[in-house]
Protein backbone atom coordinates (compact mmCIF):
# COMPACT_ATOMS: atom_id res chain seq x y z
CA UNK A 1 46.49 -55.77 -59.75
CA UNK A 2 47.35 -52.12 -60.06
CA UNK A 3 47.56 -50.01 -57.11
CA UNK A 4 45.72 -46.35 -57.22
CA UNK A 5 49.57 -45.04 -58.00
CA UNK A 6 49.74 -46.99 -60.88
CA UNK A 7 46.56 -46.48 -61.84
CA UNK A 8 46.25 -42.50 -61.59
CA UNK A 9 50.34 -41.79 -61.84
CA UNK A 10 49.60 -38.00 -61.90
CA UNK A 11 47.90 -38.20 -58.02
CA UNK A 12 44.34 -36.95 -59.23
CA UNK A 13 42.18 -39.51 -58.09
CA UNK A 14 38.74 -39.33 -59.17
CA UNK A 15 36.08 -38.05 -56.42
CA UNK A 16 33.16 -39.86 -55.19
CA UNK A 17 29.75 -38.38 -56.88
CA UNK A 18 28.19 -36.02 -54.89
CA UNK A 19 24.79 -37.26 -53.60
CA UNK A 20 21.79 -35.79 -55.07
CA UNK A 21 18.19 -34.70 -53.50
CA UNK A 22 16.11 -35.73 -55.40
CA UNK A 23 12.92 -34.08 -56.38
CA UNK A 24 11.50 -35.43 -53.04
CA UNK A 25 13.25 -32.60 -51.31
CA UNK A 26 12.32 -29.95 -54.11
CA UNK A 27 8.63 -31.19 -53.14
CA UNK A 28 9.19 -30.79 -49.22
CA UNK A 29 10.01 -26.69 -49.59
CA UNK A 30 7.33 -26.46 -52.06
CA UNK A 31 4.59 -28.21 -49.87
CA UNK A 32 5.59 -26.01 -46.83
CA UNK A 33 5.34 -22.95 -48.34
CA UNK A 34 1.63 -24.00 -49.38
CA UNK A 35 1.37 -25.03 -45.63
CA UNK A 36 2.44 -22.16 -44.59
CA UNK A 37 0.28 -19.81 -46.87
CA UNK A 38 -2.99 -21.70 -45.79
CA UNK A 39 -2.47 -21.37 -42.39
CA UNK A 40 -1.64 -17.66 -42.48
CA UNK A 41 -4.71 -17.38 -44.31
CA UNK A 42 -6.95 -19.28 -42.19
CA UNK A 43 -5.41 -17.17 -38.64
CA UNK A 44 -6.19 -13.82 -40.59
CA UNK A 45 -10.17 -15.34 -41.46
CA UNK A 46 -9.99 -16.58 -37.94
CA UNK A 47 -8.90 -12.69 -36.90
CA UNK A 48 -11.37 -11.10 -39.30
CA UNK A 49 -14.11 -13.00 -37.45
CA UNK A 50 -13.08 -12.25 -33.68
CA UNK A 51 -12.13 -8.58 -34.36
CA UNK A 52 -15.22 -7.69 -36.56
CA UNK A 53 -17.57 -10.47 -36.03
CA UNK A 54 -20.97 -10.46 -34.49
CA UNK A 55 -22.06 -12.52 -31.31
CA UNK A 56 -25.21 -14.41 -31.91
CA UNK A 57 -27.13 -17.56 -30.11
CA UNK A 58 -26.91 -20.61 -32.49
CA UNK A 59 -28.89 -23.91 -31.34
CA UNK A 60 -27.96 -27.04 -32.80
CA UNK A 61 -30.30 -28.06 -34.95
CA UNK A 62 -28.88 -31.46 -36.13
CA UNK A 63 -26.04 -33.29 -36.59
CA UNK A 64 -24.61 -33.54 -39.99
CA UNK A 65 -22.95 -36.88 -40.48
CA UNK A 66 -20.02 -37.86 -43.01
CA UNK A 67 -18.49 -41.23 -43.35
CA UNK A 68 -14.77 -42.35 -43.70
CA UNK A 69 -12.91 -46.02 -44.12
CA UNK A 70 -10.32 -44.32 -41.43
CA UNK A 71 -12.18 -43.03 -38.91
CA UNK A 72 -15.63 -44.26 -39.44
CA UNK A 73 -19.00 -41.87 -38.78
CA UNK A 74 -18.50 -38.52 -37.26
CA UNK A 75 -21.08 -35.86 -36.77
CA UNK A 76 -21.24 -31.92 -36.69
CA UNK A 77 -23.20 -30.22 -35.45
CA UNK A 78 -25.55 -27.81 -37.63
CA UNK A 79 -26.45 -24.35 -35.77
CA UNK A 80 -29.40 -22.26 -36.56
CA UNK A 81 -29.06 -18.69 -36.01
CA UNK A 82 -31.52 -15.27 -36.66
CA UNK A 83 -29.95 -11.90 -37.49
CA UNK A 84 -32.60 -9.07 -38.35
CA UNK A 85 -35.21 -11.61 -38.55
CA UNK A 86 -33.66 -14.21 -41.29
CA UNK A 87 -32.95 -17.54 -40.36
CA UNK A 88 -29.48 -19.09 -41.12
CA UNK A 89 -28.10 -22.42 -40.55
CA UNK A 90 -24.41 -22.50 -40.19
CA UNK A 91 -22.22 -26.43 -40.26
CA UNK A 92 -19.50 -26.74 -38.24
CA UNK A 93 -15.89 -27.74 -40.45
CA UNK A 94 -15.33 -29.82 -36.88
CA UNK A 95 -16.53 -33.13 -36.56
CA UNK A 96 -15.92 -36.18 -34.12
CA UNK A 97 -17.03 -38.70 -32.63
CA UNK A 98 -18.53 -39.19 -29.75
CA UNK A 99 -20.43 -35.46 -30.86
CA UNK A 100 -18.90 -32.35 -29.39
CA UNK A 101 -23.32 -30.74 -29.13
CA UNK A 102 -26.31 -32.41 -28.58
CA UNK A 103 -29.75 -31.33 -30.53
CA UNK A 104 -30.81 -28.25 -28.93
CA UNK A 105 -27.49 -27.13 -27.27
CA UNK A 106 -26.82 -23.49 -27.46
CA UNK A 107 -23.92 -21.83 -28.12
CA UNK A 108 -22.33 -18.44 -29.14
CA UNK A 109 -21.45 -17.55 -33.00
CA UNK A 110 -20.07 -15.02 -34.63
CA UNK A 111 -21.22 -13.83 -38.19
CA UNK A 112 -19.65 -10.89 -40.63
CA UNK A 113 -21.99 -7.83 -40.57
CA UNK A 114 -21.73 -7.48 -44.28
CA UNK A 115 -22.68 -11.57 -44.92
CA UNK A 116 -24.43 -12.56 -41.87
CA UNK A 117 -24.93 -16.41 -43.61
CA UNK A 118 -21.11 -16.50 -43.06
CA UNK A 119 -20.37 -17.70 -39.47
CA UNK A 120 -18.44 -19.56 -37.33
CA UNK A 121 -18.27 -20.89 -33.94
CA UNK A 122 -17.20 -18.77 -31.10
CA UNK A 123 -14.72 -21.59 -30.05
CA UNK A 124 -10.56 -22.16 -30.24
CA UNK A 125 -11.16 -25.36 -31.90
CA UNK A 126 -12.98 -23.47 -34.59
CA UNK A 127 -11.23 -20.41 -34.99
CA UNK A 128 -7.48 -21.67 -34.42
CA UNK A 129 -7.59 -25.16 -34.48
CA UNK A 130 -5.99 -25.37 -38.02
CA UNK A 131 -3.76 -22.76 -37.63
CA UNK A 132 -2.09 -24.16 -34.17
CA UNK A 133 -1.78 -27.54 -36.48
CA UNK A 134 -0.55 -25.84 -39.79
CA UNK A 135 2.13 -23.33 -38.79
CA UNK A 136 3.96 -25.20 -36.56
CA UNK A 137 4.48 -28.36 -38.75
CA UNK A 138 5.09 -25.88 -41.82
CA UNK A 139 7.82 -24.14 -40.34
CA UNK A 140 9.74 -27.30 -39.03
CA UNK A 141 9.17 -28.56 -43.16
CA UNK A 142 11.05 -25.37 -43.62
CA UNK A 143 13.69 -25.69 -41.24
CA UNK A 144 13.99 -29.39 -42.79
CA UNK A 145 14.28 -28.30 -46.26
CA UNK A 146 16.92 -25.58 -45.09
CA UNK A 147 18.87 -28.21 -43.37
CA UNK A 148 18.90 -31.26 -45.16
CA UNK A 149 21.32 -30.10 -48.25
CA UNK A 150 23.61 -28.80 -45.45
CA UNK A 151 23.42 -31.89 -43.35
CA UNK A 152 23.90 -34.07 -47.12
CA UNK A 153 26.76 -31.77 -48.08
CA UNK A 154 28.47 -32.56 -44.39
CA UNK A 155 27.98 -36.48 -45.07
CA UNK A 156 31.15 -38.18 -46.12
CA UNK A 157 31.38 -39.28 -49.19
């Protein structure tokens, strides 16, 4: 059996292969800058609507069901709302279950002067929920994707 003297007699012994990343980390940057871009987008909608929106009384006028093999049946609620005379009904992009409003519960929206059939609740689970959820969780994929080459790089071979 030779020995790694015999076997490399000029002391160059070949290195290990450096580990690669694989596209799964090319894909983790990639999804958190999407991330990232949604929920910046969603805060400034969710700004737009506090700084220039319009308070009106909505009443719930049903509750919108939708199905799911996860979570089963959750409801939102549908509000109903008048500006200048014409009705508007308005579905909530929350839904749960038990229901967060009853039929006939009233509550405060906000609508855009310009497109008053564009509203949203006056709520923080409305306006920031998605946000609070998205930027956080985008920012650690970023600190993730910033770190793991370093941390693979620092592995010994």
């Amino acid at each position: 059996m030779q020995t790694v003297d015999q076997a490399f007699p000029d002391g160059n012994t070949p290195k290990a292969p450096r580990r690669k990343l694989g596209c799964a980390f090319a894909l983790l940057p990639i999804s958190a800058v999407i991330m990232l871009i949604v929920s910046l987008w969603y805060s400034y909608s969710s700004y737009q609507f506090i700084s220039s929106g319009i308070e009106v009384e909505g009443t719930v006028v049903r509750l919108a069901s939708s199905h799911s093999s996860d979570s089963g049946t959750t409801y939102s609620p549908v509000f109903r709302y008048s500006v200048n005379g014409q009705e508007y009904e308005y579905e909530s992009v929350n839904s749960s279950n038990p229901p967060t409003h009853e039929v006939g519960d009233v509550t405060t929206l906000l609508y855009q002067p310009d497109n008053p059939a564009k509203a949203r609740e006056n709520s923080f689970w409305e306006l920031w929920l998605m946000p609070v959820i998205l930027c956080p969780i985008s920012i650690m994929m970023l600190l993730l994707s910033i770190a793991i080459p370093f941390l693979v790089r620092l592995m010994p071979q």
